[in-house]
N, C-alpha and C. Protein backbone atom coordinates (compact mmCIF):
# COMPACT_ATOMS: atom_id res chain seq x y z
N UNK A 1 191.57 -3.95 -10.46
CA UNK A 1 191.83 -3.93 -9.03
C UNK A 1 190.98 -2.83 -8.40
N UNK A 2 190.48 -3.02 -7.58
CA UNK A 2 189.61 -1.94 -6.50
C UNK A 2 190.40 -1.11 -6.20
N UNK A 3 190.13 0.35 -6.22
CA UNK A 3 191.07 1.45 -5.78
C UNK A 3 190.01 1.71 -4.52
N UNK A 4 191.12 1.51 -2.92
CA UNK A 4 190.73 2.07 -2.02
C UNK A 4 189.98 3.65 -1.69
N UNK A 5 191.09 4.25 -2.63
CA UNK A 5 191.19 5.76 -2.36
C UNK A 5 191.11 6.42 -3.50
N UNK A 6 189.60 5.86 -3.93
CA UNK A 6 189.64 6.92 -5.25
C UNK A 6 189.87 8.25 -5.83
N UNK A 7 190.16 8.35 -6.72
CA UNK A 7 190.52 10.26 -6.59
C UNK A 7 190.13 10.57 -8.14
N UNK A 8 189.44 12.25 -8.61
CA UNK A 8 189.39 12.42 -9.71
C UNK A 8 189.46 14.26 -9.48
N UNK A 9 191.15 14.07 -10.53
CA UNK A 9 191.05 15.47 -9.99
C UNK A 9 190.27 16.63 -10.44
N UNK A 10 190.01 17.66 -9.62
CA UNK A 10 189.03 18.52 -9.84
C UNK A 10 189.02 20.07 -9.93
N UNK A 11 190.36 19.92 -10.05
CA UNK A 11 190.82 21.73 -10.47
C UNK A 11 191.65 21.92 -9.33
N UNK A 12 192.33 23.09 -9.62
CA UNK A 12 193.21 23.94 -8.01
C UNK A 12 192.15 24.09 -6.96
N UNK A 13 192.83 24.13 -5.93
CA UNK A 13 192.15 24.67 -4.17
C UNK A 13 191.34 25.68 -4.69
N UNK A 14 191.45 26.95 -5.62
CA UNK A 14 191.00 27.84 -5.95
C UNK A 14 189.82 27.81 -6.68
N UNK A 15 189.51 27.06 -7.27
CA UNK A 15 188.83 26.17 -8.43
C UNK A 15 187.33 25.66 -7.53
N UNK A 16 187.93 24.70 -6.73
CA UNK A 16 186.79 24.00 -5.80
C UNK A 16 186.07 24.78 -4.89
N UNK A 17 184.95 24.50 -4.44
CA UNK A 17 184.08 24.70 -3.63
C UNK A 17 183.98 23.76 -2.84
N UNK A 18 183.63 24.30 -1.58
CA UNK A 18 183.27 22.94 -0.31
C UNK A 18 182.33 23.98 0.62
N UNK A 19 181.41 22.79 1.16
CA UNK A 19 180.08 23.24 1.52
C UNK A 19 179.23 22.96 1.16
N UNK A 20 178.03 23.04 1.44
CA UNK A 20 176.89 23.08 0.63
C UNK A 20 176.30 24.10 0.49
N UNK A 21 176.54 25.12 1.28
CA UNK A 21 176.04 26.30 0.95
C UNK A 21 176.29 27.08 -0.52
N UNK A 22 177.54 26.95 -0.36
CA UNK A 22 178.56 27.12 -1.51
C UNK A 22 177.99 26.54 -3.31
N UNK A 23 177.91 25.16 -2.63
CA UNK A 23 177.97 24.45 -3.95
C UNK A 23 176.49 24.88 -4.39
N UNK A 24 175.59 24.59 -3.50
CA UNK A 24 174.46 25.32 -4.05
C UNK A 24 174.83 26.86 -5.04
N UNK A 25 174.69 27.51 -4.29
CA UNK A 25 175.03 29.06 -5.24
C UNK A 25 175.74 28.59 -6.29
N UNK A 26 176.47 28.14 -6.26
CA UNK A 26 177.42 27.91 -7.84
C UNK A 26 176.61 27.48 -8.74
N UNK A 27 176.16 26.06 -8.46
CA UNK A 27 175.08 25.53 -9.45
C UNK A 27 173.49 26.67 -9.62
N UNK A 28 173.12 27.18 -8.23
CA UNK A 28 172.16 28.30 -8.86
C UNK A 28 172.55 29.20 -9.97
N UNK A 29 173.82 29.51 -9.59
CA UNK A 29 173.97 30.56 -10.71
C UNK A 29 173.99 30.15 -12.25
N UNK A 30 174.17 28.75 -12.34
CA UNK A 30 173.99 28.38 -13.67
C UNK A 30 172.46 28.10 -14.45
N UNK A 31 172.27 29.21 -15.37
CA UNK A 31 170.87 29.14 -16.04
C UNK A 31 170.88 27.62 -17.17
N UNK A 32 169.36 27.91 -16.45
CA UNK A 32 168.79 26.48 -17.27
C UNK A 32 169.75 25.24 -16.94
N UNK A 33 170.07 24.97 -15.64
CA UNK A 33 171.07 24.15 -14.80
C UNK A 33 170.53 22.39 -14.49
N UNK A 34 171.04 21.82 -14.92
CA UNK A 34 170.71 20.12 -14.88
C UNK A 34 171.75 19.64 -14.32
N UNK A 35 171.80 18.83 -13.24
CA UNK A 35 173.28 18.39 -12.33
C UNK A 35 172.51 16.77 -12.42
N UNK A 36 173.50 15.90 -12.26
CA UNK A 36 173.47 14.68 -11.93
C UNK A 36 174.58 14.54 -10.95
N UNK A 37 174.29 13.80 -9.69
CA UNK A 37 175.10 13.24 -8.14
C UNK A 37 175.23 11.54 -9.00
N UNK A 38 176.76 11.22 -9.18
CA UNK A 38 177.06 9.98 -9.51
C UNK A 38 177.84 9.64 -8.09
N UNK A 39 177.35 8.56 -7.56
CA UNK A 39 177.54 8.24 -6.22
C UNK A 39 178.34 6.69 -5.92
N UNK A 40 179.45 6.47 -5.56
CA UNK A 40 180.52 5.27 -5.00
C UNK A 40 179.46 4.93 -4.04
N UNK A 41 178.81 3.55 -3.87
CA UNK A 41 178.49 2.78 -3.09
C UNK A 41 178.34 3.29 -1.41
N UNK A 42 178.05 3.03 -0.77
CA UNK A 42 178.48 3.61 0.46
C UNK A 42 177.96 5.26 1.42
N UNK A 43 178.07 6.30 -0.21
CA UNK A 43 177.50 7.46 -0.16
C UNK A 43 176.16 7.49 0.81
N UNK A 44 176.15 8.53 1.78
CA UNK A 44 174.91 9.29 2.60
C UNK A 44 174.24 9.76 1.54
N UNK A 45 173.55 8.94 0.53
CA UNK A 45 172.60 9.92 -0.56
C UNK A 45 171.52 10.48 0.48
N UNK A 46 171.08 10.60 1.41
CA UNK A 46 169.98 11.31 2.31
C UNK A 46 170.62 12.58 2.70
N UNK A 47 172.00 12.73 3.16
CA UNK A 47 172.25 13.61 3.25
C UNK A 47 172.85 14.86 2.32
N UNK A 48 173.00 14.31 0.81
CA UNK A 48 173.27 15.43 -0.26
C UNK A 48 171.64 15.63 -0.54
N UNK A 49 170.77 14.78 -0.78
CA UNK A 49 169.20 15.21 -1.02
C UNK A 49 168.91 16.36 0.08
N UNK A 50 169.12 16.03 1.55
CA UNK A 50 168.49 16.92 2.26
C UNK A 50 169.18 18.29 1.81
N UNK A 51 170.58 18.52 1.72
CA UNK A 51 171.54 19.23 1.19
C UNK A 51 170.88 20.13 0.20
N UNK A 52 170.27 19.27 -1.00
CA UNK A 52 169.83 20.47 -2.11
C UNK A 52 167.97 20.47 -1.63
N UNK A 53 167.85 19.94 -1.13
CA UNK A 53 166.41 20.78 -0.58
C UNK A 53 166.77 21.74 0.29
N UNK A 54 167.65 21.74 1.36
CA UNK A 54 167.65 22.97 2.51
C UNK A 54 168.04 24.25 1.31
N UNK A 55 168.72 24.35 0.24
CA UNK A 55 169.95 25.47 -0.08
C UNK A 55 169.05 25.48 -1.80
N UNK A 56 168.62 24.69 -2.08
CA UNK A 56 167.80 24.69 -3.76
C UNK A 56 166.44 24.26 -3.63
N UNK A 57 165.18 24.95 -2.66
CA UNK A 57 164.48 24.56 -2.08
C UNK A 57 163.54 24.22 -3.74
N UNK A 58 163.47 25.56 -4.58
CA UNK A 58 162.63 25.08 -6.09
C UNK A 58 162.88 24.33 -6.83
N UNK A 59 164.28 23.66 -6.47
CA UNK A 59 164.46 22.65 -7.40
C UNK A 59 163.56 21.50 -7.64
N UNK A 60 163.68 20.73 -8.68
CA UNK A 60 162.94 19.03 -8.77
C UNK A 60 164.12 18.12 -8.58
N UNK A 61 164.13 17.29 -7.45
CA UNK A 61 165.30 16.25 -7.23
C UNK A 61 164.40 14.81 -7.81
N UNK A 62 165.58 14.23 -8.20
CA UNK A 62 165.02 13.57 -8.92
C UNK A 62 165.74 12.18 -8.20
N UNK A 63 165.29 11.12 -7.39
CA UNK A 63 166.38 10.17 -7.22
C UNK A 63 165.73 8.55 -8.34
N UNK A 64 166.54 7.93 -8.84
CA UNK A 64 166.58 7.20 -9.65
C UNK A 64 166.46 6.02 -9.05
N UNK A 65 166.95 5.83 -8.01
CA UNK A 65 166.57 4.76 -6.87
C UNK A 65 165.35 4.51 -6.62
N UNK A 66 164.21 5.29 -6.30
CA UNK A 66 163.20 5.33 -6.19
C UNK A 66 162.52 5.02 -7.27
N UNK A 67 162.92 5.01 -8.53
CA UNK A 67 162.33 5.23 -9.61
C UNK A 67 162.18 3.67 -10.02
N UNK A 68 162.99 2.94 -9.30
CA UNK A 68 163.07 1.64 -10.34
C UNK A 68 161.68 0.33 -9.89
N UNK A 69 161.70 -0.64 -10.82
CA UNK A 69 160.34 -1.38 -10.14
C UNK A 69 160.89 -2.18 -9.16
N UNK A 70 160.33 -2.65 -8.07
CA UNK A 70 160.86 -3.64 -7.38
C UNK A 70 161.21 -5.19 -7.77
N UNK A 71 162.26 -5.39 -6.97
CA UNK A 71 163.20 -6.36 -7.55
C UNK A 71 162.41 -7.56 -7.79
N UNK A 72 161.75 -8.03 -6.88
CA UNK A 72 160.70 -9.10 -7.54
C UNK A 72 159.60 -8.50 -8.82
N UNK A 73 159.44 -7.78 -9.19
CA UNK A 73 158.91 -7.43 -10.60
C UNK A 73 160.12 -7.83 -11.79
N UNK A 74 160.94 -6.94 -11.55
CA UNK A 74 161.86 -7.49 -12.22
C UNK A 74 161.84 -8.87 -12.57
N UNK A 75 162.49 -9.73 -11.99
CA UNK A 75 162.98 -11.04 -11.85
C UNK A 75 161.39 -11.31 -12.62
N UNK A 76 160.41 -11.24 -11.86
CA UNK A 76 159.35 -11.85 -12.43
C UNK A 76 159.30 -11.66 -13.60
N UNK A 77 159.22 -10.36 -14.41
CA UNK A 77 159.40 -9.66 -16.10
C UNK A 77 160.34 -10.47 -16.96
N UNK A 78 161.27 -11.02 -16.33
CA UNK A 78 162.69 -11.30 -17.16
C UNK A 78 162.46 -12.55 -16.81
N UNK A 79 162.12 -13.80 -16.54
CA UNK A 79 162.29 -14.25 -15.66
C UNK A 79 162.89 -15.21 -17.06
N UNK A 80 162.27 -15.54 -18.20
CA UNK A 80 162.30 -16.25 -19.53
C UNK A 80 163.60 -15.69 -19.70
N UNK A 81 164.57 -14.72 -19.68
CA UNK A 81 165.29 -14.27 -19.99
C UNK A 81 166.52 -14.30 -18.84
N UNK A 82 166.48 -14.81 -18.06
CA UNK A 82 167.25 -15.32 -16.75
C UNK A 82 167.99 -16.87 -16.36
N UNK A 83 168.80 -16.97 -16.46
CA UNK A 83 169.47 -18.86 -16.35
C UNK A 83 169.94 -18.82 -15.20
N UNK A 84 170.60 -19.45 -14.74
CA UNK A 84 171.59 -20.09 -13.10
C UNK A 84 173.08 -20.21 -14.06
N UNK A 85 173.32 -20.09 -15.42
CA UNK A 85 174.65 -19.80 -15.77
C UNK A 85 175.27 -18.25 -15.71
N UNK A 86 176.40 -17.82 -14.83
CA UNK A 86 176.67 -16.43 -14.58
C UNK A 86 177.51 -15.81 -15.81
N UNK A 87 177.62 -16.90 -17.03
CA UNK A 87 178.50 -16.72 -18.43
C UNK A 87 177.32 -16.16 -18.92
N UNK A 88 177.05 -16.86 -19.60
CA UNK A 88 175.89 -17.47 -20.75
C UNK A 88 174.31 -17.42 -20.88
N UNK A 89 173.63 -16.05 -20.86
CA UNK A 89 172.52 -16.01 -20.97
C UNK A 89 171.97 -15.78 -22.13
N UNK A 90 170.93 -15.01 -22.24
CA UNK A 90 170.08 -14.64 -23.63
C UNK A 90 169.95 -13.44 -23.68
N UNK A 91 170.15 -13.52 -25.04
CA UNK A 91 169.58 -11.93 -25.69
C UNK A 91 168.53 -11.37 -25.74
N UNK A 92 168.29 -10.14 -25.49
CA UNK A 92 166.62 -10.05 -25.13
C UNK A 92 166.83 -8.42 -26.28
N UNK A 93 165.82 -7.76 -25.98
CA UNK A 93 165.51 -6.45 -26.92
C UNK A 93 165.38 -5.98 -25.61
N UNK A 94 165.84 -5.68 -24.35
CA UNK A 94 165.43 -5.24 -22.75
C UNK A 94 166.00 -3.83 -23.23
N UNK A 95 165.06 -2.83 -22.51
CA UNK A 95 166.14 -1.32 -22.91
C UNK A 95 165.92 -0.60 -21.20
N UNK A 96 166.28 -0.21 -20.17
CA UNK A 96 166.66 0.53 -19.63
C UNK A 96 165.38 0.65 -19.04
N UNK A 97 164.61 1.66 -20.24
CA UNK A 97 162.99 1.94 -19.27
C UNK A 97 162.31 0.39 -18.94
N UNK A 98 163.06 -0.94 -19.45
CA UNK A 98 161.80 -1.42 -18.65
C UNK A 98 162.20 -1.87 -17.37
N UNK A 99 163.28 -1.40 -16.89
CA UNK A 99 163.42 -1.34 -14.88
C UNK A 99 162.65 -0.43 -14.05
N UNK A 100 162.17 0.64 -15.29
CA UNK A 100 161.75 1.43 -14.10
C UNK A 100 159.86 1.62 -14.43
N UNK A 101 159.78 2.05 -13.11
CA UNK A 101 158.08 2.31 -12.89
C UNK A 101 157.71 3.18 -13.88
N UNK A 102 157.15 3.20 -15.01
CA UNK A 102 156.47 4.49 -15.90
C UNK A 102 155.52 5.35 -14.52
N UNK A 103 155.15 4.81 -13.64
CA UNK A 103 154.78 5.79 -13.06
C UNK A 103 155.40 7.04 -11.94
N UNK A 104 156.39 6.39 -11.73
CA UNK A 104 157.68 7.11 -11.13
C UNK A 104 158.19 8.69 -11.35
């Protein structure tokens, strides 16, 4: 069932941070620091990107969206590997990198 109002809890009031100012510094302060933004549908991803450029200007953002090939490549690549049954397709050896642009 679809949960309207998702929730995952995240420590005491004391615990959390809110802001971006905030959340930045926290994650700066962590050496040798790698974050991943896992994002519900819907999400302003433009506005957490602009977010860690204004406050983590040296960082490398990395968006994964951008990264992938366009959808008609796709389809075209797979295409032997694609039916009109939404059960029952084929097994392929497909791994992950081949959605995305090696040049990306």
């Amino acid at each position: 069932m679809y949960d309207k109002l998702p929730f995952v809890p995240a420590g005491t009031t004391e615990q959390c941070i809110s802001g971006w100012q905030a959340i930045a510094s926290a994650i700066a302060e962590q050496a040798n620091a790698h974050i991943c933004v896992e994002c519900y549908p819907g999400v302003l991803l433009h506005e957490i990107e602009e977010a860690f450029k204004t406050y983590l200007p040296d960082w490398r953002i990395v968006r994964t969206d951008a990264a992938f090939l366009p959808a008609d490549v796709i389809a075209s690549r797979f295409a032997d590997l694609l039916s009109d049954d939404p059960v029952f397709g084929r097994m392929s050896e497909t791994e992950i990198q081949d959605f995305f642009d090696p040049k990306s």
